[in-house]
Every structure is written in C-alpha cells, then in structure tokens.
N, C-alpha and C. Protein backbone atom coordinates (compact mmCIF):
# COMPACT_ATOMS: atom_id res chain seq x y z
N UNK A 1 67.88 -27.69 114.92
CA UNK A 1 68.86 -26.98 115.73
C UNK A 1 68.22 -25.77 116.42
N UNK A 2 67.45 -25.45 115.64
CA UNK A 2 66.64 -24.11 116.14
C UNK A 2 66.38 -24.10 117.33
N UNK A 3 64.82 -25.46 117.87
CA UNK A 3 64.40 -25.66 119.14
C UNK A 3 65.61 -25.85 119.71
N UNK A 4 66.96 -26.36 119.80
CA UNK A 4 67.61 -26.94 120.96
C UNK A 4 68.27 -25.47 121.56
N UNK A 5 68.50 -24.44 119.97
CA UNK A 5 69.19 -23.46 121.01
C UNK A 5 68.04 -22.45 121.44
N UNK A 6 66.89 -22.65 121.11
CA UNK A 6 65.94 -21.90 121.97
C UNK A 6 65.81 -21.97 123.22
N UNK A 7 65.94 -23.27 123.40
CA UNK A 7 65.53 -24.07 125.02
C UNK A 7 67.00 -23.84 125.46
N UNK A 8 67.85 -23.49 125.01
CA UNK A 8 69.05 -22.93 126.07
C UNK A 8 68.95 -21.41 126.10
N UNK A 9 68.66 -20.92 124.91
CA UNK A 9 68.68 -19.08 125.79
C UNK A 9 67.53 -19.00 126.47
N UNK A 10 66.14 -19.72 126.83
CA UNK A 10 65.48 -19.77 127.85
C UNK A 10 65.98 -19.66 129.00
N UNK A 11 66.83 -20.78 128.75
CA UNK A 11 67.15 -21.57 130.39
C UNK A 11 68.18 -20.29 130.57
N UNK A 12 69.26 -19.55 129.79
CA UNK A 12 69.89 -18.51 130.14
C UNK A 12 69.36 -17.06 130.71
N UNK A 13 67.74 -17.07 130.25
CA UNK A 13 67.57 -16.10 130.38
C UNK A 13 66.61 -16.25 131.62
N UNK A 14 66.40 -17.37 132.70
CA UNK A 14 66.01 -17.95 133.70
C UNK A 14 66.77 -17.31 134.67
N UNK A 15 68.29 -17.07 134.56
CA UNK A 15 69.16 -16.83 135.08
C UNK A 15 70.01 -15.39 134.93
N UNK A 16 69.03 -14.28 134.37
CA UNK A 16 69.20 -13.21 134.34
C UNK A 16 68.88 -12.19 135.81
N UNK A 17 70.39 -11.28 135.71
CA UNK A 17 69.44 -10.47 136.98
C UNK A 17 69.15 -9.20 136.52
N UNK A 18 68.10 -8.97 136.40
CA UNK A 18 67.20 -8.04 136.39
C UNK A 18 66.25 -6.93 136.91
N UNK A 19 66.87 -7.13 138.25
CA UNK A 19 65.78 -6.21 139.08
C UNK A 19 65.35 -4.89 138.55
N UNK A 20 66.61 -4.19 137.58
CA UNK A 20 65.34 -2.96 137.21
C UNK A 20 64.71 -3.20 136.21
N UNK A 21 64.99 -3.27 135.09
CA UNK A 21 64.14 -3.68 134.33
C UNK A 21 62.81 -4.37 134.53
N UNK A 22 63.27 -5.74 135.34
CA UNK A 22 62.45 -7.03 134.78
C UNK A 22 62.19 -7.66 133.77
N UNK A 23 63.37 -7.31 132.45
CA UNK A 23 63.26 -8.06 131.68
C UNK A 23 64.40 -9.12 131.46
N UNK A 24 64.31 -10.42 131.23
CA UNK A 24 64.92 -11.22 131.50
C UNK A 24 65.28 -11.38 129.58
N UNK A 25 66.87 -11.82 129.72
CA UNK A 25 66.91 -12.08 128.25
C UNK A 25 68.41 -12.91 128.32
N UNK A 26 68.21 -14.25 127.34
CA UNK A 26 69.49 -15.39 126.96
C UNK A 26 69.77 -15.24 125.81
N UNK A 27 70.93 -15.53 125.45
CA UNK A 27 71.24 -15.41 124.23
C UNK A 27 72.38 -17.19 123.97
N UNK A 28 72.43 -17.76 123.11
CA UNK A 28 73.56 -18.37 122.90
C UNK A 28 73.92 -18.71 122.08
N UNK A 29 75.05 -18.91 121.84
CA UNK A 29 75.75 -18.71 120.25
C UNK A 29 76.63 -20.08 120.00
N UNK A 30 76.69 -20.80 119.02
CA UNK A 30 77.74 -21.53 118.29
C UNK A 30 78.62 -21.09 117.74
N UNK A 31 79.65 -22.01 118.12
CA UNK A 31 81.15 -22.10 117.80
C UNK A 31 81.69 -22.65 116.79
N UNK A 32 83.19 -22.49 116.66
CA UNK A 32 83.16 -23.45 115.27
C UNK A 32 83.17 -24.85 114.98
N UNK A 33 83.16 -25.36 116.00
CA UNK A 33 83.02 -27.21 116.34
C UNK A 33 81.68 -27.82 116.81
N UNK A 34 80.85 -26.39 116.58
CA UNK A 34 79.29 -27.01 117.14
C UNK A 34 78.85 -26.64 118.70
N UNK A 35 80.20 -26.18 119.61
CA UNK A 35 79.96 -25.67 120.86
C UNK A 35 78.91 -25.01 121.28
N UNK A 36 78.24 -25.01 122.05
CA UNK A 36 77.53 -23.57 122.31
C UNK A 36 77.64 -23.20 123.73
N UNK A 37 77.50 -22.14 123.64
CA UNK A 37 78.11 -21.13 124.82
C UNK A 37 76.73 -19.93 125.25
N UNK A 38 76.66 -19.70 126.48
CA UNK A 38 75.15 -18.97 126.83
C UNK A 38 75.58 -17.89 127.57
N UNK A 39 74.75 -16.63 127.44
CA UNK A 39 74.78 -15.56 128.39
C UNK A 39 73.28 -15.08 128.41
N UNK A 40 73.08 -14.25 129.99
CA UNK A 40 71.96 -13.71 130.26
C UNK A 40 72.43 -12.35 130.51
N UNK A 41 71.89 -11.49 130.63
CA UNK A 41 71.54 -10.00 130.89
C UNK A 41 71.99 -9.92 132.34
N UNK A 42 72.77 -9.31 132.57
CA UNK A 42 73.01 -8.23 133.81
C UNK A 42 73.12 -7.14 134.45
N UNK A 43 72.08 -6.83 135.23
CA UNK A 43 71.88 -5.26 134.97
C UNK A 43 72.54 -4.73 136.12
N UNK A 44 72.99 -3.08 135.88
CA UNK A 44 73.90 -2.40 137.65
C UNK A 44 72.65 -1.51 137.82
N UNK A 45 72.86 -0.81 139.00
CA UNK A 45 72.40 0.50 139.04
C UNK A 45 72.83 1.46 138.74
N UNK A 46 74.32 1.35 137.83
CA UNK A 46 74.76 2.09 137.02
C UNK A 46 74.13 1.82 135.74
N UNK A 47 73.19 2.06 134.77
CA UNK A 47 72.47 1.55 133.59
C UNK A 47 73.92 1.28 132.68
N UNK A 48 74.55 2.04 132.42
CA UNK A 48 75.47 1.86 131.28
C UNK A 48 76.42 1.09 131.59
N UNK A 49 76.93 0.62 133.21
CA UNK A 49 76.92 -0.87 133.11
C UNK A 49 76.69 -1.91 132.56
N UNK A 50 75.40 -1.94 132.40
CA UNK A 50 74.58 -2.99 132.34
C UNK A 50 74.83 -4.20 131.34
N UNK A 51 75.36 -5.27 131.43
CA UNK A 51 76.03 -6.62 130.45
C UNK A 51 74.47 -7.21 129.67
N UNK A 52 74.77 -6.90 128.32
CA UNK A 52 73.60 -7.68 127.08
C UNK A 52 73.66 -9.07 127.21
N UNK A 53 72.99 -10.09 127.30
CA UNK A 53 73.04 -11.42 127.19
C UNK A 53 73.58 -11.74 125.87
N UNK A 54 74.17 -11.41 124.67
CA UNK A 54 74.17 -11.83 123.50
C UNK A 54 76.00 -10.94 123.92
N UNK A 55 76.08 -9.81 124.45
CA UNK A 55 77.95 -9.93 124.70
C UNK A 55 78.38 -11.07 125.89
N UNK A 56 77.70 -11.45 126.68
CA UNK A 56 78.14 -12.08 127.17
C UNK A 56 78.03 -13.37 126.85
N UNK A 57 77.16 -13.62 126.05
CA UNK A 57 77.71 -15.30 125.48
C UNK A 57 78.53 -15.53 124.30
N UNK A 58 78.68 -14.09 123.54
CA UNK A 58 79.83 -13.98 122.94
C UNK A 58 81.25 -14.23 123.57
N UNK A 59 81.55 -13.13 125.19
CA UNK A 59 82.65 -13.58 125.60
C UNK A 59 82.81 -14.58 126.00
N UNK A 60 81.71 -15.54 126.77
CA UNK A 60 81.63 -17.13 127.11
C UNK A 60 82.71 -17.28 126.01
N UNK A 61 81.92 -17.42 124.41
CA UNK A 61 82.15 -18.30 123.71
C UNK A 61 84.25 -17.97 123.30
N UNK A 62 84.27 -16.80 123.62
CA UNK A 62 85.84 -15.95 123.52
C UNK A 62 86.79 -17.10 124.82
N UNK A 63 86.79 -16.96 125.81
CA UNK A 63 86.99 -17.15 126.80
C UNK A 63 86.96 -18.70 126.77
N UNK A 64 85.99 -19.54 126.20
CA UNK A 64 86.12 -20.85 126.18
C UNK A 64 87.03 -21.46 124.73
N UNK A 65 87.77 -20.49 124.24
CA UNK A 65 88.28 -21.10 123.30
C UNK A 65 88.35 -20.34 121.73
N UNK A 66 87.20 -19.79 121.42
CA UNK A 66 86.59 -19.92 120.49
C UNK A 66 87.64 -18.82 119.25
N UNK A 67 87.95 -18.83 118.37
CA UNK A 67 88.63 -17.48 117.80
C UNK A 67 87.50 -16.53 117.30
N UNK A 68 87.75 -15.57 117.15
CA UNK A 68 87.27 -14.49 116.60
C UNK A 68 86.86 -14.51 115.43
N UNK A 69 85.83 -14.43 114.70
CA UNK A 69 85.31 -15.04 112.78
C UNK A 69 85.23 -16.45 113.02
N UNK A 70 84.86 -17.43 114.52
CA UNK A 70 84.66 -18.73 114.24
C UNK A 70 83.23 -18.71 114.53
N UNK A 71 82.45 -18.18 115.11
CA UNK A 71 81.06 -18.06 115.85
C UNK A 71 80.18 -17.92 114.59
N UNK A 72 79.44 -19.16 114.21
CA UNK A 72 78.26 -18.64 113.61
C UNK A 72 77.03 -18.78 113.79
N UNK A 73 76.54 -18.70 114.96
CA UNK A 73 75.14 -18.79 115.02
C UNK A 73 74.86 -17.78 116.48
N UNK A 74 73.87 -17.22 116.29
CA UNK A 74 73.73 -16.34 117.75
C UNK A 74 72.08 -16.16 117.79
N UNK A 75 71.30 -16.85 118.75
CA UNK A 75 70.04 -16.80 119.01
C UNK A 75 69.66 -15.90 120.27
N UNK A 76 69.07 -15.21 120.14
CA UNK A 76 68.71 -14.46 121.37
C UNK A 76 67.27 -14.29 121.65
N UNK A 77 66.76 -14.11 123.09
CA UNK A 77 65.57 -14.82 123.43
C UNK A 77 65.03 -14.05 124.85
N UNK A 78 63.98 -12.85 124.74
CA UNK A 78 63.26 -12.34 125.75
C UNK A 78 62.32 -12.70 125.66
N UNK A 79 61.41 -12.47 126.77
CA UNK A 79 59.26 -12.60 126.78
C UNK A 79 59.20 -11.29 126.98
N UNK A 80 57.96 -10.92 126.39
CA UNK A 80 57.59 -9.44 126.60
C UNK A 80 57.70 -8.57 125.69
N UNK A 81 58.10 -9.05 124.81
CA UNK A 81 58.85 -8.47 123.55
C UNK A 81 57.97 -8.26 121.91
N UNK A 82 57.14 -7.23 121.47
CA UNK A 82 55.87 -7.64 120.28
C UNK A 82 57.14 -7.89 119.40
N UNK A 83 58.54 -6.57 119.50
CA UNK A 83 59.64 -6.90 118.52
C UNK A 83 60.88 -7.02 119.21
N UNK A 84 61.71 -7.75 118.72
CA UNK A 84 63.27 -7.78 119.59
C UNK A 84 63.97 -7.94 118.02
N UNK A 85 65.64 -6.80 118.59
CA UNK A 85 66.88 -7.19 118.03
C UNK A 85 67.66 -6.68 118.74
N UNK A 86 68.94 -7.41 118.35
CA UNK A 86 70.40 -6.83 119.31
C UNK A 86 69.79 -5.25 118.80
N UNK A 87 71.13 -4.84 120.62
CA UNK A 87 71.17 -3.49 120.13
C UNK A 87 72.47 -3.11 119.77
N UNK A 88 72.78 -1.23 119.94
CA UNK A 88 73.44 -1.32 118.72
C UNK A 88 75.32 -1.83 119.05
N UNK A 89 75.13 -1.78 120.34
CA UNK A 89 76.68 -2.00 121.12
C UNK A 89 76.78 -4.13 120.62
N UNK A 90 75.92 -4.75 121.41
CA UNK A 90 76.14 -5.67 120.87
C UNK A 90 76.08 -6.06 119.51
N UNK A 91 76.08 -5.30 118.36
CA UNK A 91 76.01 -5.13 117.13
C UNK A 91 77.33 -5.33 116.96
N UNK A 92 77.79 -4.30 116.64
CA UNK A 92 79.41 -4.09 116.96
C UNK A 92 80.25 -4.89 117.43
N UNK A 93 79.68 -5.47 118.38
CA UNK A 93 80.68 -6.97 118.66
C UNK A 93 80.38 -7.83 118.26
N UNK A 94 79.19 -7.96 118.11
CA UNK A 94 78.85 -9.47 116.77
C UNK A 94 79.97 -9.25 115.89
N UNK A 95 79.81 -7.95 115.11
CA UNK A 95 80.80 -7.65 113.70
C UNK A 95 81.96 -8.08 113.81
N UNK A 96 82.42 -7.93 114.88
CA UNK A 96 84.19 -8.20 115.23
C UNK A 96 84.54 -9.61 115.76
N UNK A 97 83.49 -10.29 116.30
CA UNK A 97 83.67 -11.78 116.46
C UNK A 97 82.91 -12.97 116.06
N UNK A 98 82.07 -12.86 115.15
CA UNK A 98 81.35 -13.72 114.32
C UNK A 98 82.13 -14.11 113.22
N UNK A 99 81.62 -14.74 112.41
CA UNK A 99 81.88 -14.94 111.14
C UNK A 99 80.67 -14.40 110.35
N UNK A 100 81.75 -13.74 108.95
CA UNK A 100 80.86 -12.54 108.22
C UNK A 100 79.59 -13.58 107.59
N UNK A 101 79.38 -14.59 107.67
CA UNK A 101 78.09 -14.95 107.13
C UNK A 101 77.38 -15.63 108.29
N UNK A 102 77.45 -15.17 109.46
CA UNK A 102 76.76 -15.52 110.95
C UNK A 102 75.43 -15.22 110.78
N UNK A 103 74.57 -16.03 111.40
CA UNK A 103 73.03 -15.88 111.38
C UNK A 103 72.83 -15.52 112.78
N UNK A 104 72.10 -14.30 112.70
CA UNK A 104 71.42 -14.19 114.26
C UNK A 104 70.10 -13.94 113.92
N UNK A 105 69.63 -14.92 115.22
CA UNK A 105 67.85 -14.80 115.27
C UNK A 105 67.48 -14.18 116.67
N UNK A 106 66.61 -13.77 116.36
CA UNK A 106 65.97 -13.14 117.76
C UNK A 106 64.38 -13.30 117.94
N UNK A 107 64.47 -13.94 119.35
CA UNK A 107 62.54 -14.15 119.02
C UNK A 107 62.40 -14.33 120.12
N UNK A 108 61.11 -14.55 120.92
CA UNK A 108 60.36 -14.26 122.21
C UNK A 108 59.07 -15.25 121.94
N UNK A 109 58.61 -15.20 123.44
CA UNK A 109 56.91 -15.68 122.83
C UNK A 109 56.37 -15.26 122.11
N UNK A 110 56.50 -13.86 122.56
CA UNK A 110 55.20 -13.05 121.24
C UNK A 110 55.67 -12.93 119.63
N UNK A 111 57.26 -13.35 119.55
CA UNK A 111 57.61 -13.38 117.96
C UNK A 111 58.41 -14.19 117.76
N UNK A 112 58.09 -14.63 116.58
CA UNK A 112 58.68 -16.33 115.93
C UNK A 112 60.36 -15.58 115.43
N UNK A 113 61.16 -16.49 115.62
CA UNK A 113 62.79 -16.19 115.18
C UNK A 113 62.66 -15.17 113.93
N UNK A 114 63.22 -14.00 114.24
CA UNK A 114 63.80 -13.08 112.89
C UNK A 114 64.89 -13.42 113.11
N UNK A 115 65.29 -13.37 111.61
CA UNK A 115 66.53 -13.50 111.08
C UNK A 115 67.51 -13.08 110.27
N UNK A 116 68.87 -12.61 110.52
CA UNK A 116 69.73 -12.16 109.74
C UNK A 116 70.72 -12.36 109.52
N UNK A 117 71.57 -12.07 108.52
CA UNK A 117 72.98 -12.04 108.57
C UNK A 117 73.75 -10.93 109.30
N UNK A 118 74.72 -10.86 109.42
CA UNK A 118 75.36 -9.83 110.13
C UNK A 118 75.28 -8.34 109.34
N UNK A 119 75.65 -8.52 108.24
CA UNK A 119 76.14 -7.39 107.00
C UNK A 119 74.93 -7.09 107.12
N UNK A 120 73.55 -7.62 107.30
CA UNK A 120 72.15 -6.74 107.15
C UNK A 120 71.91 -6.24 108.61
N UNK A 121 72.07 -6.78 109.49
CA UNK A 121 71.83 -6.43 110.94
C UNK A 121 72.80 -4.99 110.86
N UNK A 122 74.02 -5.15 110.57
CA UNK A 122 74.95 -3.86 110.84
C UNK A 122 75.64 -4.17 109.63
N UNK A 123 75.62 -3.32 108.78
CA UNK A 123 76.57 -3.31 107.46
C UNK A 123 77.66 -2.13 107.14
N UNK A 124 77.86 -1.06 108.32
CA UNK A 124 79.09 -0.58 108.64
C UNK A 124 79.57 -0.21 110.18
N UNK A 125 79.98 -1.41 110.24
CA UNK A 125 80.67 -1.80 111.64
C UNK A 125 82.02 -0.58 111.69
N UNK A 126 82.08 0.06 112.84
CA UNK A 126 83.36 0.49 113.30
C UNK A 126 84.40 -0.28 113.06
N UNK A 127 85.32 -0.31 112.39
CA UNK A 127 86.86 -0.98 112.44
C UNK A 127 87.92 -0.07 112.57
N UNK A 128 89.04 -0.75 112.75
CA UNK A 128 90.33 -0.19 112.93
C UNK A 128 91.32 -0.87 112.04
N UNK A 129 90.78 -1.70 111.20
CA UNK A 129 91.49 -2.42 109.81
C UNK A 129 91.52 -1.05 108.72
C-alpha cells in the first residue's frame, strides 16, 4: 500500500503551485472504505495564506464524504527535504479529523517514510471537548 500512495502524493505534488517557495509537496490520505483523496501545496503572496498539501487532502477527503475520526492513513511527500514532518497547523487538523490510531508517514527522496501515530506526532491537540 505504501508504494501506491507514494506514487499519488508524487503525482499531487506535480501539481503544486509554488512559485515562492519552489517547493512542491502531495500529501494523500485514506478513508474509511479504502478511498483516497490527494492535496498539493498552495502558496499566496500572502504567506499565511498559504494551503499545506496534507490540509488540503484532508478537506478533499471531508468534502468527498468522509466523517471526521474515519481517515486513517496520511502520507505526505516533498524532494528537497534531508527531514520532513507536518507542521504544526496541519497537526491540529490531523487531531480533529483522523482517527486516534491514524498513521502518518512523511518521506521525500532524500528520506525513506517516517512514521507515526497521531498521539506521538501531537499528543496535546487544542480541543473544545
């Protein structure tokens, strides 16, 4: 399963716009029926604009159906990168729409899939529960 969702946050992150940066980055995540759903990076010239590839294939996956605690898998995927992980905004929304035993990997050419659970990636998420 690994390679297949690699070769889609590639192809997502093919389709990133990037002009300031130049860094291109896909992310895509499974659903609870096996779906998967993709986002790339969009950047403004407002920086704090700027859309994470891993929220936006979260909302894909929102938007196409998906409930909230059904998402468990989230791969995300730059070049250029010696280390990559979400940051800390898309953290926070992993927490609130994954499922609490969701695996996210993150890896690039230069690094083979790291991996976590959510509770280790962010283990005190903002709530309003």
């Amino acid at each position: 399963m690994t390679d297949e969702l690699l070769a889609l946050a590639r192809l997502a992150s093919e389709r990133a716009w990037s002009p300031y940066s130049g860094v291109k980055v896909g992310a895509v995540v499974v659903g609870a029926e096996g779906r998967r759903y993709t986002g790339c990076n969009v950047e403004s010239a407002s920086f704090g604009l700027t859309q994470c590839a891993e929220r936006n294939a979260l909302g894909a996956a929102i938007a196409g159906g998906e409930k909230p605690g059904s998402i468990s898998v989230l791969l995300v995927y730059a070049n250029g990168f010696a280390s990559l992980s979400p940051c800390g905004a898309c953290r926070q929304v992993m927490s609130e729409l994954m499922a609490e035993d969701a695996v996210i990997m993150a890896c690039s050419d230069e690094q083979p899939p790291r991996t976590w659970q959510i509770g280790e990636l962010f283990p005190e998420p903002f709530n309003l529960k």
